[in-house]
C-alpha atoms as a PDB file:
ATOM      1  CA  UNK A   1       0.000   0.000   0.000  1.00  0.00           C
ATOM      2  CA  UNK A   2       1.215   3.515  -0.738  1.00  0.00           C
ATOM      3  CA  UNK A   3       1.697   6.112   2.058  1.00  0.00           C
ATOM      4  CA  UNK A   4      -0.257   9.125   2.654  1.00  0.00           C
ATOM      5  CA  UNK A   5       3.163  11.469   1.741  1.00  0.00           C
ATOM      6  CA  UNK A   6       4.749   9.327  -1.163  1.00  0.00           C
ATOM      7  CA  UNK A   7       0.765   9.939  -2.457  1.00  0.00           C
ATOM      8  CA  UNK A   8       0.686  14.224  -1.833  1.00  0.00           C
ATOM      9  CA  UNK A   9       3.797  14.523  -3.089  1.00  0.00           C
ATOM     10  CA  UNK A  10       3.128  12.139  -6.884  1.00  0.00           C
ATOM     11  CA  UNK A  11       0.172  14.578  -7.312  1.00  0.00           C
ATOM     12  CA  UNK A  12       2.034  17.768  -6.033  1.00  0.00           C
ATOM     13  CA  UNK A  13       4.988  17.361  -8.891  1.00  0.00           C
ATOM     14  CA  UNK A  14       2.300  16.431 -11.582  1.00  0.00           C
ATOM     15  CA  UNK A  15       0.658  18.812 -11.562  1.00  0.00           C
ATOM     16  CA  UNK A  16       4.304  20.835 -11.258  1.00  0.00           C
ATOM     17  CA  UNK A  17       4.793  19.438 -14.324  1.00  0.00           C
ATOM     18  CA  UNK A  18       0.897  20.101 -15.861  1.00  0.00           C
ATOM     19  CA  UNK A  19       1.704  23.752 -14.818  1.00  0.00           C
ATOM     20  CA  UNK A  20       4.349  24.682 -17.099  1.00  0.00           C
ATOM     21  CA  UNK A  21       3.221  28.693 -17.125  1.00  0.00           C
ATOM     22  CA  UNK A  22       4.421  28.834 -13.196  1.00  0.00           C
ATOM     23  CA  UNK A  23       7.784  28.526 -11.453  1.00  0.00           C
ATOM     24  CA  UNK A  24       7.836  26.541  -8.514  1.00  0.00           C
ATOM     25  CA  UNK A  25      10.486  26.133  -5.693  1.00  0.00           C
ATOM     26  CA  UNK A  26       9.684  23.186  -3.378  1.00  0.00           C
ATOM     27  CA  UNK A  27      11.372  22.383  -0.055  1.00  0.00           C
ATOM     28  CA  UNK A  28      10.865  19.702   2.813  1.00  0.00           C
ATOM     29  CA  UNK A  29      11.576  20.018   6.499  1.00  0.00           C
ATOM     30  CA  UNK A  30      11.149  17.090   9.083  1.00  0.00           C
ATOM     31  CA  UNK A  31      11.041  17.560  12.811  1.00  0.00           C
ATOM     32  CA  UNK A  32      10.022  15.934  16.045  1.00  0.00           C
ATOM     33  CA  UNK A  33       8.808  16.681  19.678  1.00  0.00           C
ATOM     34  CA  UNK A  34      10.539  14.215  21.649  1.00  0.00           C
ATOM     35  CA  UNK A  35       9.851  15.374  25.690  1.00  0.00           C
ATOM     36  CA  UNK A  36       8.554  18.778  24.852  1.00  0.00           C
ATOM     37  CA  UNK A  37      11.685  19.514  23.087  1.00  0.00           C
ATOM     38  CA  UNK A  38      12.029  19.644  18.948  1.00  0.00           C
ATOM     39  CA  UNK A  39      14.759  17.939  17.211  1.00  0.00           C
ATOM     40  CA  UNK A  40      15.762  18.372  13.056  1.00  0.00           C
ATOM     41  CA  UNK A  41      15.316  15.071  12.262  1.00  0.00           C
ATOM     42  CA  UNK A  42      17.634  16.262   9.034  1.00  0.00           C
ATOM     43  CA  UNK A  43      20.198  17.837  10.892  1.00  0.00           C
ATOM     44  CA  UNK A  44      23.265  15.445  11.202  1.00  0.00           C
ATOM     45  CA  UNK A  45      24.036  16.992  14.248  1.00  0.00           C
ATOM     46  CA  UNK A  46      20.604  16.188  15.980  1.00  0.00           C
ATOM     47  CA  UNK A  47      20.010  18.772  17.485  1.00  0.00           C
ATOM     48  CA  UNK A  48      17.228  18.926  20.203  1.00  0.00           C
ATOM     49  CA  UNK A  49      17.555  22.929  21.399  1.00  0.00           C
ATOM     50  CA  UNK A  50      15.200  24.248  18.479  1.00  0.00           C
ATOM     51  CA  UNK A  51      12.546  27.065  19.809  1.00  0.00           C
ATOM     52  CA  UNK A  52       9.772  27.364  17.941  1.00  0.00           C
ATOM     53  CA  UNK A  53       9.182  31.632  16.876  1.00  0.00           C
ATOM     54  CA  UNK A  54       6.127  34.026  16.136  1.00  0.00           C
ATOM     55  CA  UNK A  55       6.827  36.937  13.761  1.00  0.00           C
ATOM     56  CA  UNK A  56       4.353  38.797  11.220  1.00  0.00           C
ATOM     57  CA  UNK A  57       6.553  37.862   8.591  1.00  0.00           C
ATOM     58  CA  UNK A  58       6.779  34.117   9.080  1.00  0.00           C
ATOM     59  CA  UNK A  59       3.820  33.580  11.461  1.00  0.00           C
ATOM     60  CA  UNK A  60       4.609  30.293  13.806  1.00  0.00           C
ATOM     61  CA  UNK A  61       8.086  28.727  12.814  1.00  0.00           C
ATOM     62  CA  UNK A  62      10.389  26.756  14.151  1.00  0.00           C
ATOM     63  CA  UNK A  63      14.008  29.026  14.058  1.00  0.00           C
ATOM     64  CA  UNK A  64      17.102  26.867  12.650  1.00  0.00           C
ATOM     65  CA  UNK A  65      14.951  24.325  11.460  1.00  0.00           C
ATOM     66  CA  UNK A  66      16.935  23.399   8.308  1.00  0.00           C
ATOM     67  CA  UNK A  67      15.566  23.310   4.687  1.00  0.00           C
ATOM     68  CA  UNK A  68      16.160  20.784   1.745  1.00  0.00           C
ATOM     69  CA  UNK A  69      14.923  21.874  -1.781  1.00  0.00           C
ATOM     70  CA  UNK A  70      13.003  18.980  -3.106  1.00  0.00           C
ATOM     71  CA  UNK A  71      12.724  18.691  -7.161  1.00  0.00           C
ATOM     72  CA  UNK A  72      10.734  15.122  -7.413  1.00  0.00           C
ATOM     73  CA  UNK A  73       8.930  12.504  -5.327  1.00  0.00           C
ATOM     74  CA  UNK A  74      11.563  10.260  -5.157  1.00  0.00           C
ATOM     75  CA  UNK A  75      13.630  12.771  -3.791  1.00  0.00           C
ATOM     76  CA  UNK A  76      10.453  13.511  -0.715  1.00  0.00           C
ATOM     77  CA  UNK A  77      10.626   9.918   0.130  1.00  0.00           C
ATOM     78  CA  UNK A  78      14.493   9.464   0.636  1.00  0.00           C
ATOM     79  CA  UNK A  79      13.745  12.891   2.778  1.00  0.00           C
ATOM     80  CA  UNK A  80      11.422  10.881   4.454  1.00  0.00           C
ATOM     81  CA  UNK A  81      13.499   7.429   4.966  1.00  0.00           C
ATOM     82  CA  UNK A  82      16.225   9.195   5.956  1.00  0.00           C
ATOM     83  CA  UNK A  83      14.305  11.799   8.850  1.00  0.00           C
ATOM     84  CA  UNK A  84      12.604   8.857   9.946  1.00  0.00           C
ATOM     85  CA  UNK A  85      15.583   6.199  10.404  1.00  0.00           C
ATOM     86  CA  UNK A  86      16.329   9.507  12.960  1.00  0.00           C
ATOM     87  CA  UNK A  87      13.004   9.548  14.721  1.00  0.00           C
ATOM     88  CA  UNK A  88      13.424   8.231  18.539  1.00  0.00           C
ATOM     89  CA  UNK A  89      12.029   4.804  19.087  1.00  0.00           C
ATOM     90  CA  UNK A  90      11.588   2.099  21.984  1.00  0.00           C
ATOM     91  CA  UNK A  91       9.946  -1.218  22.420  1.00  0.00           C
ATOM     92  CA  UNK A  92       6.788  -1.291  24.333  1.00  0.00           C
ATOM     93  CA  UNK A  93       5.383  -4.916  25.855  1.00  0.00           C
ATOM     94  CA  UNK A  94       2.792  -4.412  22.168  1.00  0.00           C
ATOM     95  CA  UNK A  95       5.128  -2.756  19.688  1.00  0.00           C
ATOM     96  CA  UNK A  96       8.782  -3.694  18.902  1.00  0.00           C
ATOM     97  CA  UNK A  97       9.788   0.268  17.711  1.00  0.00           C
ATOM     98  CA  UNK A  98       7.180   2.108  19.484  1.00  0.00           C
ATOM     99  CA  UNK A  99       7.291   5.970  18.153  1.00  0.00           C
ATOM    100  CA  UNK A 100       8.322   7.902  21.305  1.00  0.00           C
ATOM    101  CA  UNK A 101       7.611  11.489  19.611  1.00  0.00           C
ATOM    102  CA  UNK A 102       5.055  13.407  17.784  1.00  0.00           C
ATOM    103  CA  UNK A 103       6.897  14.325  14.165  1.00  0.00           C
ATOM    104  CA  UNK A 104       5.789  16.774  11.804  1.00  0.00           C
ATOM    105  CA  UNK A 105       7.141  16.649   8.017  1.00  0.00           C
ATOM    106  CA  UNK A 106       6.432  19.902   6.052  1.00  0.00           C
ATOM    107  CA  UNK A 107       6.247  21.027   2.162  1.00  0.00           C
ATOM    108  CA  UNK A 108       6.812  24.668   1.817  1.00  0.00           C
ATOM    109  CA  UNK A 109       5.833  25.531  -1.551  1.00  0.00           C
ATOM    110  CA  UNK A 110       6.505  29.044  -3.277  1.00  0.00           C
ATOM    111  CA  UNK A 111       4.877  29.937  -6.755  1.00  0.00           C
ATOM    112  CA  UNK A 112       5.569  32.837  -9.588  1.00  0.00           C
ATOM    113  CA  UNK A 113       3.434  33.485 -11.857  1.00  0.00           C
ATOM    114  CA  UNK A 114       1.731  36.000 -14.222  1.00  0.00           C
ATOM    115  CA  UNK A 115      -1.757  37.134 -13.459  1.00  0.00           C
ATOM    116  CA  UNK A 116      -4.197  37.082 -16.256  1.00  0.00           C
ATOM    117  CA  UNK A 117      -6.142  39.963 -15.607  1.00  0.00           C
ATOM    118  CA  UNK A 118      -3.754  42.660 -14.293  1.00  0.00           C
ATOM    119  CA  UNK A 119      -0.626  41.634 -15.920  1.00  0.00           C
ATOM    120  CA  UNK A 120       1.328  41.714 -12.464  1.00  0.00           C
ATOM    121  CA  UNK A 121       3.890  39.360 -11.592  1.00  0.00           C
ATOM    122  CA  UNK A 122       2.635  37.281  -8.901  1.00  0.00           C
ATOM    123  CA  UNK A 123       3.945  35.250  -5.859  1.00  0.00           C
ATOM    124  CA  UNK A 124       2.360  33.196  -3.807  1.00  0.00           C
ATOM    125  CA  UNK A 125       3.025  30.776  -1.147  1.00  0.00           C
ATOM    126  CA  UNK A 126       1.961  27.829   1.241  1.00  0.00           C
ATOM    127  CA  UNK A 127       2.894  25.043   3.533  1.00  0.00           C
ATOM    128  CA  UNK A 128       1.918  21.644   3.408  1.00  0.00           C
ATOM    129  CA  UNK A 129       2.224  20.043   7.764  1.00  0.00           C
ATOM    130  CA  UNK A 130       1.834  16.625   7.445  1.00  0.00           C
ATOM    131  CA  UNK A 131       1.588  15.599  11.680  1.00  0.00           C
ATOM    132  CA  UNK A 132       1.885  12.103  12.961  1.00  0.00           C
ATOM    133  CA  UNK A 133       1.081  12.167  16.756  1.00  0.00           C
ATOM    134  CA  UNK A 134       2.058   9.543  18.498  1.00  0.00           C
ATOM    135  CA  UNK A 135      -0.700   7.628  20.324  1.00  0.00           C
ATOM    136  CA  UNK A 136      -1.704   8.181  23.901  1.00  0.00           C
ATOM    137  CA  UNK A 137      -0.337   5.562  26.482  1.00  0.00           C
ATOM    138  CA  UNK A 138      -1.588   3.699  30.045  1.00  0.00           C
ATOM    139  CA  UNK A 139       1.715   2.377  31.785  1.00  0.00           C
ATOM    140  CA  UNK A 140      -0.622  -0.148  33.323  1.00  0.00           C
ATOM    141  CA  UNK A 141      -1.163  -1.639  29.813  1.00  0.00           C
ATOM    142  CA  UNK A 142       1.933  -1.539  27.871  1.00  0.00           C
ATOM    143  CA  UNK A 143       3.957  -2.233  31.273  1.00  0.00           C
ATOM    144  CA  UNK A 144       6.376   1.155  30.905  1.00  0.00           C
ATOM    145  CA  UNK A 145       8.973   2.470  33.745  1.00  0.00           C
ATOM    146  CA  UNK A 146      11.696   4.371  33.715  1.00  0.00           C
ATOM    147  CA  UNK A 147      12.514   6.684  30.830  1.00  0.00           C
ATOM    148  CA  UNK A 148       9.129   4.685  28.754  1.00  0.00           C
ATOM    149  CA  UNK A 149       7.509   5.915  31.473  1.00  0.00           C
ATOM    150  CA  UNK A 150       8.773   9.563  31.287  1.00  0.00           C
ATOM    151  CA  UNK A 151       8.360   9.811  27.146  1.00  0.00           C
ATOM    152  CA  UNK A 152       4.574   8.517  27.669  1.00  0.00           C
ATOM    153  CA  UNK A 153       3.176  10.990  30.678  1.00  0.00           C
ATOM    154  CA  UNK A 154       5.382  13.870  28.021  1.00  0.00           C
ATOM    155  CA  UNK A 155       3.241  12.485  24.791  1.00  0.00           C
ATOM    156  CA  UNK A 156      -0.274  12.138  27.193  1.00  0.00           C
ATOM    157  CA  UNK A 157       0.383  15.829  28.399  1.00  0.00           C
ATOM    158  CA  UNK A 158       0.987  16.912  24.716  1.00  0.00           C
ATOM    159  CA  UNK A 159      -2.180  15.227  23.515  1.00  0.00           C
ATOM    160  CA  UNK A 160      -4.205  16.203  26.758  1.00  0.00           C
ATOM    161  CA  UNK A 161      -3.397  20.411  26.160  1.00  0.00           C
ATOM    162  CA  UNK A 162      -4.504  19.248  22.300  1.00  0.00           C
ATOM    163  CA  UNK A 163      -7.516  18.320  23.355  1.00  0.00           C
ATOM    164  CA  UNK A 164      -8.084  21.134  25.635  1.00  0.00           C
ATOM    165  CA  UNK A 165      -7.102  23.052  22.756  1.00  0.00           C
ATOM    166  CA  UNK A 166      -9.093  21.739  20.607  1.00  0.00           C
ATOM    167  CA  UNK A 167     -12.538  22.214  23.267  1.00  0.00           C
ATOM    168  CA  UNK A 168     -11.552  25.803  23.546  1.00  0.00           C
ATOM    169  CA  UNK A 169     -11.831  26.242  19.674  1.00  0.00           C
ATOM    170  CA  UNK A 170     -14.701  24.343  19.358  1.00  0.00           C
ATOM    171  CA  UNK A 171     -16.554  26.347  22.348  1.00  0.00           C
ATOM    172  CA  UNK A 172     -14.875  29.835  20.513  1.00  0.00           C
ATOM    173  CA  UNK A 173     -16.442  28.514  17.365  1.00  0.00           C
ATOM    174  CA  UNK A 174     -20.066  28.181  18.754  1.00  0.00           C
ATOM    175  CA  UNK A 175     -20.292  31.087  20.994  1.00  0.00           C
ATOM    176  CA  UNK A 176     -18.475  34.308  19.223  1.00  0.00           C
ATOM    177  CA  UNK A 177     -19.342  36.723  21.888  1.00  0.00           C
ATOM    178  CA  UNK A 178     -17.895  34.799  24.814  1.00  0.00           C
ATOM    179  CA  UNK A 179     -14.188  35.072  25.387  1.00  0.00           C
ATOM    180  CA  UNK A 180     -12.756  31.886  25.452  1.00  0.00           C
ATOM    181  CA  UNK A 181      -8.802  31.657  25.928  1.00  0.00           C
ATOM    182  CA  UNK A 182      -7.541  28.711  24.033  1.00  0.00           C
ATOM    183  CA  UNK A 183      -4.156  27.201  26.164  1.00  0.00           C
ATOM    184  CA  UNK A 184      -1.801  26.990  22.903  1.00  0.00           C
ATOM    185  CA  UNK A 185       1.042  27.960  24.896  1.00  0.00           C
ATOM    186  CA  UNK A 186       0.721  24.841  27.135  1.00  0.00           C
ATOM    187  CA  UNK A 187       2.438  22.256  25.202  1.00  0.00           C
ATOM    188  CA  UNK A 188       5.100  22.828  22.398  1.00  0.00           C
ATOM    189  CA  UNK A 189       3.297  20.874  19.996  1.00  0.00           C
ATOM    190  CA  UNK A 190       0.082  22.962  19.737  1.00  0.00           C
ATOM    191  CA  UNK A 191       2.119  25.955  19.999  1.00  0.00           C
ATOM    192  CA  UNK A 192       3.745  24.875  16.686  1.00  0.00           C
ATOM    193  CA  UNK A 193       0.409  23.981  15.216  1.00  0.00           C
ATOM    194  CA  UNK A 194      -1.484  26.913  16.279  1.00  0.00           C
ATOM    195  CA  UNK A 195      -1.685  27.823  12.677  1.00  0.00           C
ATOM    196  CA  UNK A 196      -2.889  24.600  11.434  1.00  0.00           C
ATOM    197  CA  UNK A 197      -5.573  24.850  14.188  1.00  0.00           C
ATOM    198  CA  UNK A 198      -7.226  28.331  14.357  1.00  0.00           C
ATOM    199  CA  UNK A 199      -5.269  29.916  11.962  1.00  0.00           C
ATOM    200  CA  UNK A 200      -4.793  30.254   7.701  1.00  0.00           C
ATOM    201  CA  UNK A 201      -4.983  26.752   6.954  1.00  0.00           C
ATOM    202  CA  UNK A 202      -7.385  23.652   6.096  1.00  0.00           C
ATOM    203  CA  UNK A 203      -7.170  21.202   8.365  1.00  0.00           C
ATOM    204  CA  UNK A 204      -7.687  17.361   8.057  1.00  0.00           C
ATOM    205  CA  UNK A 205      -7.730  14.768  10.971  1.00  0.00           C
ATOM    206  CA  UNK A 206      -7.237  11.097  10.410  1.00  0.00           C
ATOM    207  CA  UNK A 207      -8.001   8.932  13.496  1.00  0.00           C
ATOM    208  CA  UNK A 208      -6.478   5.261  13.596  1.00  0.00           C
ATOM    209  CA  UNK A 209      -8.452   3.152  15.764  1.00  0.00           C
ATOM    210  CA  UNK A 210      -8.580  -0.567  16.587  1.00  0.00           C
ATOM    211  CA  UNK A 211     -11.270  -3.535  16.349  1.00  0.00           C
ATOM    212  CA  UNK A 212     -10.422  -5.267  18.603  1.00  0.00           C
ATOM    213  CA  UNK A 213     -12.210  -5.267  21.916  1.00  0.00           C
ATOM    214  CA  UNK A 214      -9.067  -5.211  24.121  1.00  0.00           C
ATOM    215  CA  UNK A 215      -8.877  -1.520  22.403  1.00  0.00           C
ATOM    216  CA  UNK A 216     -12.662  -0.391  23.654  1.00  0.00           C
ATOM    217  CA  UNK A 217     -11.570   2.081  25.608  1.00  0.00           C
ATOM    218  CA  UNK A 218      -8.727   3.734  23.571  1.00  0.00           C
ATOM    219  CA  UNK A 219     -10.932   3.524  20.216  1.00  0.00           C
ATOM    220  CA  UNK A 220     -14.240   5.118  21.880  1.00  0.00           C
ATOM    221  CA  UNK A 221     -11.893   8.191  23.311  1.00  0.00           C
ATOM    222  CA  UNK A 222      -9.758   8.841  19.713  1.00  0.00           C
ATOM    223  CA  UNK A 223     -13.497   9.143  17.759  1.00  0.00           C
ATOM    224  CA  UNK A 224     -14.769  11.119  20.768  1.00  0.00           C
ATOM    225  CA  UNK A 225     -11.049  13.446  19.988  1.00  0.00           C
ATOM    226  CA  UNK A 226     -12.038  13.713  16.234  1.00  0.00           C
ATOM    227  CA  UNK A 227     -15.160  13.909  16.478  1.00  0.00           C
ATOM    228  CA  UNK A 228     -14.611  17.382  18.471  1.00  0.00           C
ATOM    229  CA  UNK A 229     -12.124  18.449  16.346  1.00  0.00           C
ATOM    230  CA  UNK A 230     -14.704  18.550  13.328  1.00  0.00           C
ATOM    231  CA  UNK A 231     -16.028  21.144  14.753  1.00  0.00           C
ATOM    232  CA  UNK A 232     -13.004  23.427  14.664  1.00  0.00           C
ATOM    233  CA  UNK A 233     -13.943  26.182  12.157  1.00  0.00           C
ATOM    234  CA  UNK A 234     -10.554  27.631   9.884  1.00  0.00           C
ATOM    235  CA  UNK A 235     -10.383  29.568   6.936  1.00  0.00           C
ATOM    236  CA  UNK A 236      -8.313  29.433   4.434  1.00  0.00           C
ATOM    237  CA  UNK A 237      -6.928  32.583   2.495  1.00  0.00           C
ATOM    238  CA  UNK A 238      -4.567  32.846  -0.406  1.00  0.00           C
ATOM    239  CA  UNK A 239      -0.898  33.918   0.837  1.00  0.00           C
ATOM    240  CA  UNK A 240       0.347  36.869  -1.722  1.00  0.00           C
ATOM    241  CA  UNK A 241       1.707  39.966  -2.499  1.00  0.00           C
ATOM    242  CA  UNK A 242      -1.249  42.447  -0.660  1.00  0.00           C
ATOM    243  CA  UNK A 243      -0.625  45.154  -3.029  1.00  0.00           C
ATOM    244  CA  UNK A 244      -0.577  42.975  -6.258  1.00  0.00           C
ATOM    245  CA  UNK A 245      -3.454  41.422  -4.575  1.00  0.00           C
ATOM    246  CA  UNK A 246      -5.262  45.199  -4.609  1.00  0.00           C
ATOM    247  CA  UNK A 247      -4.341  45.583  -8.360  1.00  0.00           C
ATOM    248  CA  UNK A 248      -5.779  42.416  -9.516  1.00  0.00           C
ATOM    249  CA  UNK A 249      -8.561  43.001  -7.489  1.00  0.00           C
ATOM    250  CA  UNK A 250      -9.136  46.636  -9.322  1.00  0.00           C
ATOM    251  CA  UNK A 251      -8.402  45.642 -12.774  1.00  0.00           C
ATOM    252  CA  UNK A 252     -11.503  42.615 -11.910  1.00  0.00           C
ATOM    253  CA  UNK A 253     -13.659  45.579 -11.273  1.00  0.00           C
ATOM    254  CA  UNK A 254     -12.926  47.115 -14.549  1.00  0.00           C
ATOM    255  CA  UNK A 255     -13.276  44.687 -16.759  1.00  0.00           C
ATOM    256  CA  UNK A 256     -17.058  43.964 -15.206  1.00  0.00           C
ATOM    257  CA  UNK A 257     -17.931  47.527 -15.872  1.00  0.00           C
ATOM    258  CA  UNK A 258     -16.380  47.088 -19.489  1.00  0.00           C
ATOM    259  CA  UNK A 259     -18.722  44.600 -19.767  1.00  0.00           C
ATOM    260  CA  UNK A 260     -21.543  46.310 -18.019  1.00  0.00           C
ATOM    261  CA  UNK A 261     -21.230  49.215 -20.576  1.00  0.00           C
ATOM    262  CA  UNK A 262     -20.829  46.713 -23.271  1.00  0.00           C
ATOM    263  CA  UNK A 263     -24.289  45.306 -22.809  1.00  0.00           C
END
């Protein structure tokens, strides 16, 4: 079966190549939270002291997290193999290499291109976060001490804040006029995908669940998760140029009252 990734990124670079009218540059980034700290899971130093940034320009980012232009699919997946032979791992009593961190693999995608109405040479851009959280675990169950133990209560606090998160937004959604303060701040991972929550951005949730009645429990709570975070209202706006933006926007209006006078 093909992966979710190796399947965005085969339609991303064909229709690259069905656009032949637009210049793209294409670059990947891969990162985890491993204990509430991030860690470049490209960086061949492995570094773990990256702080993730606000700024008008950039909006939420993670600062020093390192870059790799990308010019095919083949060249995303051996991005992919080679962030996630990196990724920290661990055997738990039900999984042999038990993911011990939330990891986040991103497409940032810049466009030129000429508009048709005004003329104006046009840039745009946009990110693609593609987030695998790592499950939430009961020590009781999966038998964990020590350091297991410490990387699970880090990955249930993580989750917990995300679902707190995600109830905030959800209440914020349904009731505009009351103030509701949404705890983003609480947990590096929904600080880093504050944007992908509440802000410019579509957002899709896939929940993995189990049949098996062992699972009850676990299964009832991840659909109960998802099922609140379909709530979550975001819109999505096109990132460019304001001013070009303006123009385009102008030179719209004329040509309908050409046509207007026309008629």
């Amino acid at each position: 079966l093909v992966g979710l990734i190796p399947r965005i990124s085969n339609l991303l670079f064909h229709v690259v190549g069905q656009t032949p009218d637009r210049e793209f540059f294409i670059e990947g980034s891969f990162l985890e939270i491993y204990n509430e700290k991030l860690r470049d899971l490209l960086d061949k130093k492995g570094s773990d002291d990256l702080k993730v940034r606000e700024s008008p320009q950039l909006g939420v980012h993670v600062a020093g997290l390192s870059r790799h232009k990308l010019k095919g699919a083949p060249t995303v997946e051996k991005l992919i193999d080679d962030g996630t032979n990196n990724r920290t791992v661990a055997a738990t009593k039900y999984n042999s290499e038990s993911s011990r961190s939330h990891a986040v693999f991103e497409l940032h995608i810049q466009q030129k291109y000429k508009d048709d109405i005004s003329g104006e040479e046009m840039q745009s851009k946009t990110k693609i976060a593609l987030i695998d959280l790592a499950g939430s675990e009961r020590s009781d169950k999966l038998g964990s001490v020590g350091k297991a133990l410490q990387e699970g209560n880090n990955i249930n606090k993580s989750l917990t804040v995300l679902g707190r998160c995600i109830k905030a937004l959800v209440e914020k959604a349904n009731s505009k006029k009351k103030k509701v303060q949404v705890p983003f701040r609480e947990s590096v991972l929904t600080y880093y995908l504050r944007e992908s929550l509440a802000g410019n951005a579509r957002t899709t949730m896939l929940a993995c669940v189990s049949p098996a009645g062992s699972n009850e429990e676990e299964t009832l709570s991840t659909l109960r998760y998802a099922a609140s975070a379909k709530q979550i209202k975001t819109s999505a706006k096109k990132s460019e140029d304001p001013l070009k933006a303006k123009v385009r926007e102008l030179a719209m209006e004329v040509e309908n009252l050409k046509r207007q006078l026309a008629e």
